[in-house]
PDB file of N, CA and C in Angstrom:
ATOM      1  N   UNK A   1      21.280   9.522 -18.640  1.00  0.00           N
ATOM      2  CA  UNK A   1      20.897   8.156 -18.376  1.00  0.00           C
ATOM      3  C   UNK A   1      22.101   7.336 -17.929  1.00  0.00           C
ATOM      4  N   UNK A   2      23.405   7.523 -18.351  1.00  0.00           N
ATOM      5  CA  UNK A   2      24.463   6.425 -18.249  1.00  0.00           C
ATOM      6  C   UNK A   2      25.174   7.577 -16.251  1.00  0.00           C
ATOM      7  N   UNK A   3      24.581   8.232 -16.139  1.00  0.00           N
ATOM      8  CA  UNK A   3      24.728   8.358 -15.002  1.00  0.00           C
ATOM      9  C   UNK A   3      23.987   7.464 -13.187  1.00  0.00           C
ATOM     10  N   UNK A   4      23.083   6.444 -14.178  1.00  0.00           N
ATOM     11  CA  UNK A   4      22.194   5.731 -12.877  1.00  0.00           C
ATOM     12  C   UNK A   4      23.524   4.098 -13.388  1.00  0.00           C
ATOM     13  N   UNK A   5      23.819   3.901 -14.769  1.00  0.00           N
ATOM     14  CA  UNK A   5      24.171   2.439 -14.951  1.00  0.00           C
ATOM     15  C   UNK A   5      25.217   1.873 -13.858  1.00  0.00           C
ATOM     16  N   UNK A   6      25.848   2.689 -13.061  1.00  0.00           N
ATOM     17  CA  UNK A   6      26.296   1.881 -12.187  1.00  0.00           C
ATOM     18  C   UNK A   6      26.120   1.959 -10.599  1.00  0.00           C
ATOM     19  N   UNK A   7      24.698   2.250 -10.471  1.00  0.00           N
ATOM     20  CA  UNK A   7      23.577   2.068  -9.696  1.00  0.00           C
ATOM     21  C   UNK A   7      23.919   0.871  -8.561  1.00  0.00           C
ATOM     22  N   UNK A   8      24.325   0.650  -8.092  1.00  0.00           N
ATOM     23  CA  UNK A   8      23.869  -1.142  -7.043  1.00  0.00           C
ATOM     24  C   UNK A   8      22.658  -0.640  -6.060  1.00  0.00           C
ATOM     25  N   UNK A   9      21.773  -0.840  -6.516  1.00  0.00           N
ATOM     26  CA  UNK A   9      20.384  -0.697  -5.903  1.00  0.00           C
ATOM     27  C   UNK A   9      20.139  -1.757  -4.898  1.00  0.00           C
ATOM     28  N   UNK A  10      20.705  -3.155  -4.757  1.00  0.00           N
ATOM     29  CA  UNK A  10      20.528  -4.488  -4.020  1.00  0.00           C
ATOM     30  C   UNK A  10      21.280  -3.364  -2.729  1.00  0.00           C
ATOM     31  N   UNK A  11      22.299  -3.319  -2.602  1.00  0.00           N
ATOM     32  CA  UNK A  11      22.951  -2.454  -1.314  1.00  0.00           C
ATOM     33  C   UNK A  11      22.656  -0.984  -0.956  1.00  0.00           C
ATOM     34  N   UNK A  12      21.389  -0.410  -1.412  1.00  0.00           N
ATOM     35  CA  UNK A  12      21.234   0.902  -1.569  1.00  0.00           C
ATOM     36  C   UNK A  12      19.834   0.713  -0.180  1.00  0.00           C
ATOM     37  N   UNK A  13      20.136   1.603   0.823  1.00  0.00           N
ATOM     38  CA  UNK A  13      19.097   1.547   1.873  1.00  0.00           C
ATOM     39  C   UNK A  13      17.474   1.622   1.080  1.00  0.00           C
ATOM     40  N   UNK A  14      16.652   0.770   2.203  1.00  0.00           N
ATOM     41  CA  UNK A  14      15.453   0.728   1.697  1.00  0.00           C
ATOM     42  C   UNK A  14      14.339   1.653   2.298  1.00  0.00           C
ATOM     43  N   UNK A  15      13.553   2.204   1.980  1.00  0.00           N
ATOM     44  CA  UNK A  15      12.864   3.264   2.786  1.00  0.00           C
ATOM     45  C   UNK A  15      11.196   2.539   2.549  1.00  0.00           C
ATOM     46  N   UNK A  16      10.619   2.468   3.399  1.00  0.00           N
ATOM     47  CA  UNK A  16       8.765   1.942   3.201  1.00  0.00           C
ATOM     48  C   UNK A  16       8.660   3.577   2.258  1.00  0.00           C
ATOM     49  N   UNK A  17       7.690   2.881   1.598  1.00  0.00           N
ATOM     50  CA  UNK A  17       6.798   3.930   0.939  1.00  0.00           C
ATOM     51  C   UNK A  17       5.811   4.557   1.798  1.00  0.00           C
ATOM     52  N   UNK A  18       5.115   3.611   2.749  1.00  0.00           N
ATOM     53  CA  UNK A  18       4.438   4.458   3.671  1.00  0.00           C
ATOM     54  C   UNK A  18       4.864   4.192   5.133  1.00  0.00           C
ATOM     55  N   UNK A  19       4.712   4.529   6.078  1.00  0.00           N
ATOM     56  CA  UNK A  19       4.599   4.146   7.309  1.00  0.00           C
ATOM     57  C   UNK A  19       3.497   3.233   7.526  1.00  0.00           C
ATOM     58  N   UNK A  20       3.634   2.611   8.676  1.00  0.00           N
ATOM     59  CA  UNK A  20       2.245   1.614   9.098  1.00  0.00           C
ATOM     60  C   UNK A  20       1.137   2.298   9.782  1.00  0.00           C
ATOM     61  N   UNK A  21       1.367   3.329   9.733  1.00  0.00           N
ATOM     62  CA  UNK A  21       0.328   4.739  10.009  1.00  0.00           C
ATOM     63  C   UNK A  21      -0.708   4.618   9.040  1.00  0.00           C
ATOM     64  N   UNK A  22       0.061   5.037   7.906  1.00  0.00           N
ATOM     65  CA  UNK A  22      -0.067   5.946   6.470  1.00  0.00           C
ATOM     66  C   UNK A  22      -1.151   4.558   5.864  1.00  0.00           C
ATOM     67  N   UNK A  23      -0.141   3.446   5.903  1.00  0.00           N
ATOM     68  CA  UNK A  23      -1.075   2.058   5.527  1.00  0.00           C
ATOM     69  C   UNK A  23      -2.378   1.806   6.015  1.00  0.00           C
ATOM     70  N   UNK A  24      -2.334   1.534   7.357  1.00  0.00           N
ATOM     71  CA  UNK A  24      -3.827   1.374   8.221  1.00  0.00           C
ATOM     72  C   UNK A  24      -4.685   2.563   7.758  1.00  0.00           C
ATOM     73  N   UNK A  25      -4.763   3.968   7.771  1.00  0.00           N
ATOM     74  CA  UNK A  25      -5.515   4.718   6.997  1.00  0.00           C
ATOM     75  C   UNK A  25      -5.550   4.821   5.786  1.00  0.00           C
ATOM     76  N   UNK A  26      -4.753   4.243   4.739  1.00  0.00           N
ATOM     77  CA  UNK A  26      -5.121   4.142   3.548  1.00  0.00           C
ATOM     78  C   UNK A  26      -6.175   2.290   3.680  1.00  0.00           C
ATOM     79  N   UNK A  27      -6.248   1.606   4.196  1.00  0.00           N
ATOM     80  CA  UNK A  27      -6.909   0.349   4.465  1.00  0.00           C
ATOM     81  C   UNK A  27      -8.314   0.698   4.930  1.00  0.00           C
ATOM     82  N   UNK A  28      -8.068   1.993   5.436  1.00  0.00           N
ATOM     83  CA  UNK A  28     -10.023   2.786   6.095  1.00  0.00           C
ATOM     84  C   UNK A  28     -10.158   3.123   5.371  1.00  0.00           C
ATOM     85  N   UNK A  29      -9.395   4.050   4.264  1.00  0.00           N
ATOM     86  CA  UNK A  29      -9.920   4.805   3.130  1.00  0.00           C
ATOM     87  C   UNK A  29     -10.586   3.788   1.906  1.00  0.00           C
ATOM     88  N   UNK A  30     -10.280   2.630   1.490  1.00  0.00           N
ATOM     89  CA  UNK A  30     -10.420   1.562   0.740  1.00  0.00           C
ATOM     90  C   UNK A  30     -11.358   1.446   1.062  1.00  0.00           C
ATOM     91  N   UNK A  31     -11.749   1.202   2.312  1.00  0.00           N
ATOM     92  CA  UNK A  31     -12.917  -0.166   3.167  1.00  0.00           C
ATOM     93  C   UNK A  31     -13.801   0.823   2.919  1.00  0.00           C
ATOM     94  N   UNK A  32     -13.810   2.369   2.683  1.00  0.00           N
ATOM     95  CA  UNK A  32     -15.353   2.934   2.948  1.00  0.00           C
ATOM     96  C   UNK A  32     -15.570   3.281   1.160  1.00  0.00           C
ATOM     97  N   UNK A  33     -14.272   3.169   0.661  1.00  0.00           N
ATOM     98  CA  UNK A  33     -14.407   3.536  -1.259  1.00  0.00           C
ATOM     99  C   UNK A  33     -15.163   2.248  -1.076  1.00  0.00           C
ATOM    100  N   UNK A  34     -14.914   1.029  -0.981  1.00  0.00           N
ATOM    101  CA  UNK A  34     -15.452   0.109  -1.318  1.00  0.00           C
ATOM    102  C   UNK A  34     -17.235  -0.240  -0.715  1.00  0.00           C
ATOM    103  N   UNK A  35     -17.463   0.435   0.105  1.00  0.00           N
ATOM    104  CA  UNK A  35     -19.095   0.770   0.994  1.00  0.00           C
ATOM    105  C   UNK A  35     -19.652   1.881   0.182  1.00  0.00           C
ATOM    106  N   UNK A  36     -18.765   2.590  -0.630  1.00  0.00           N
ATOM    107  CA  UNK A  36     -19.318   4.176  -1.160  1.00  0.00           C
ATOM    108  C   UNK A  36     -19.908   3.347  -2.723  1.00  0.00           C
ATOM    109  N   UNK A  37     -18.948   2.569  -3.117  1.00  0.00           N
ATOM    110  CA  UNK A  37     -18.548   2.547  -4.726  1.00  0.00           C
ATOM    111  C   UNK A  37     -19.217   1.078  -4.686  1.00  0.00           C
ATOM    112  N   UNK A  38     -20.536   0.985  -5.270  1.00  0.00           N
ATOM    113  CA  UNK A  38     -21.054  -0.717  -5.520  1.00  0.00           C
ATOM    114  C   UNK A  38     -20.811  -1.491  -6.608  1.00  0.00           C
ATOM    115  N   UNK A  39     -19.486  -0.723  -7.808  1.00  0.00           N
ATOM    116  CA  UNK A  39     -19.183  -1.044  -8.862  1.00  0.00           C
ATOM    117  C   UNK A  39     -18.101  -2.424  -8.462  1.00  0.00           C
ATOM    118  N   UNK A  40     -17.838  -2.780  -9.634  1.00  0.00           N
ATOM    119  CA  UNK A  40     -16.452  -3.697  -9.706  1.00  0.00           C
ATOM    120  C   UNK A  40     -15.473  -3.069  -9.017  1.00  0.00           C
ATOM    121  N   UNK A  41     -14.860  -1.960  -9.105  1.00  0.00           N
ATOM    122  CA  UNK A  41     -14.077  -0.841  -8.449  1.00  0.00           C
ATOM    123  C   UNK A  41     -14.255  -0.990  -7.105  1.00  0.00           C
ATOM    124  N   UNK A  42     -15.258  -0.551  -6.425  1.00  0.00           N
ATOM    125  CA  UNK A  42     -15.306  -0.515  -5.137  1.00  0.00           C
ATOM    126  C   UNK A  42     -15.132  -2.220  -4.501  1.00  0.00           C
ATOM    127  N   UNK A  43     -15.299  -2.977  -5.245  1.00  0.00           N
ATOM    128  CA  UNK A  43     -15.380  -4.361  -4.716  1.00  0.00           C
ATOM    129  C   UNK A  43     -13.637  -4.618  -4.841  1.00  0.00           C
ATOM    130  N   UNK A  44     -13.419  -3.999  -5.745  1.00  0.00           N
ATOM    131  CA  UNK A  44     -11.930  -4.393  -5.781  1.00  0.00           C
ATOM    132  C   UNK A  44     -10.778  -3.451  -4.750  1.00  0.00           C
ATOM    133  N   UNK A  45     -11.340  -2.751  -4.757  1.00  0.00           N
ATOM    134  CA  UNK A  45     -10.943  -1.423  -3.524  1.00  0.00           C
ATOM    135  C   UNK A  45     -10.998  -2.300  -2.457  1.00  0.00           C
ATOM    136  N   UNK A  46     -12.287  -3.053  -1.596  1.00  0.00           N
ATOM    137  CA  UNK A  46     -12.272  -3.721  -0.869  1.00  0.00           C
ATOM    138  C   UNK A  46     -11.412  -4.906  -0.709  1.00  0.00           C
ATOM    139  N   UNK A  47     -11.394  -5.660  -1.728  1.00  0.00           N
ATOM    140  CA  UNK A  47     -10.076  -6.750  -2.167  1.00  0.00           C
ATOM    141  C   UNK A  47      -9.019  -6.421  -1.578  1.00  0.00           C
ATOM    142  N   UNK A  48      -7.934  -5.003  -2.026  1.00  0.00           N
ATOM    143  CA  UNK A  48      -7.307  -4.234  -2.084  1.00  0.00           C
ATOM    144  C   UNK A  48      -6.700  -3.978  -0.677  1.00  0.00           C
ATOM    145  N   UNK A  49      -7.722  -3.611   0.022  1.00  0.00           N
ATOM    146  CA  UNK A  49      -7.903  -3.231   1.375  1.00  0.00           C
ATOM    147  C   UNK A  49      -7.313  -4.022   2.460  1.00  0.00           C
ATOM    148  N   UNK A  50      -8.380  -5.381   2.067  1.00  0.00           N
ATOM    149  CA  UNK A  50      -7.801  -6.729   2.567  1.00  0.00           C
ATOM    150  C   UNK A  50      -6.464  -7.636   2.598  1.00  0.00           C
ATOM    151  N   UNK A  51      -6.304  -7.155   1.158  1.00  0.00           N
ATOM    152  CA  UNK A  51      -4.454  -7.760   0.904  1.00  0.00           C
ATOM    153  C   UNK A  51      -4.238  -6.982   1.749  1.00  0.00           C
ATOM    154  N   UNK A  52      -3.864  -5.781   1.411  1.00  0.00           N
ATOM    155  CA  UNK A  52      -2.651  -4.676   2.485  1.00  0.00           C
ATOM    156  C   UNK A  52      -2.834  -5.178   4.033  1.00  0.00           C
ATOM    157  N   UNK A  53      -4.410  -5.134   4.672  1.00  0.00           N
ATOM    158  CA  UNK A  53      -4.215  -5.415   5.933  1.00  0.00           C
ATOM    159  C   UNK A  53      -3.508  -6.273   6.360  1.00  0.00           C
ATOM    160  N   UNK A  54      -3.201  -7.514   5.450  1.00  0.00           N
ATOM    161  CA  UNK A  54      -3.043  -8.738   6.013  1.00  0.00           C
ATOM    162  C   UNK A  54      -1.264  -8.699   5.913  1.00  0.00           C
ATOM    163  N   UNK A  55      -1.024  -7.320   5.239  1.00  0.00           N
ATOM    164  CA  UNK A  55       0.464  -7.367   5.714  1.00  0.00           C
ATOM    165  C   UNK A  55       1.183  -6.655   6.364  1.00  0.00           C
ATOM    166  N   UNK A  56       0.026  -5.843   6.972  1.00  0.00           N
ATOM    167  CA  UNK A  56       0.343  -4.860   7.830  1.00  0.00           C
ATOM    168  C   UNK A  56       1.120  -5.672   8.808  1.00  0.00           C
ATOM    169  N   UNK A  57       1.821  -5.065  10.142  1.00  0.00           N
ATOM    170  CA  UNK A  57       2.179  -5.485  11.432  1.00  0.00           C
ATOM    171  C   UNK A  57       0.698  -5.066  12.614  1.00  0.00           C
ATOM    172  N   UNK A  58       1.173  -5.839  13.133  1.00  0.00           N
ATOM    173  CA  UNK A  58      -0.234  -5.573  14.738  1.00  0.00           C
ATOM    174  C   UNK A  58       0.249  -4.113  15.054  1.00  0.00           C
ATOM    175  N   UNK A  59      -1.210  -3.819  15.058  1.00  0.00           N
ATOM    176  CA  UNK A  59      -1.165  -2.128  15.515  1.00  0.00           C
ATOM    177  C   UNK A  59      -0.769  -2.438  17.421  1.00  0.00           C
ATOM    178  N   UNK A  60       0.127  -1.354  17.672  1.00  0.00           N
ATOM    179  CA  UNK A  60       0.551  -1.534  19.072  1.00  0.00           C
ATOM    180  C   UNK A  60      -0.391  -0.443  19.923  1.00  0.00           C
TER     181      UNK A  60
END
């Protein structure tokens, strides 16, 4: 453990977790959980869906 404490993570390169690929198809995958799933779940899947899109970049 005392091998991360002098860590500087603020200056440590940042990598996306996904690509804007990976995002836009995880945003289709949501939108149809949420058409599949008529629970609270699927409504929130849809929610879900909607945040992310809206921070996606414009597909080129």
């Amino acid at each position: 453990m005392d091998d991360f404490a002098d860590t500087d993570y603020s200056s440590a390169p940042r990598l996306p977790l996904l690509t804007a690929a990976e995002a836009r198809e995880t945003v289709g995958y949501l939108q149809l959980l949420e058409q599949l799933d008529l629970t609270p779940r699927g409504e929130a899947a849809g929610q879900l869906a909607a945040d992310l899109a809206r921070r996606l970049p414009a597909a080129e």
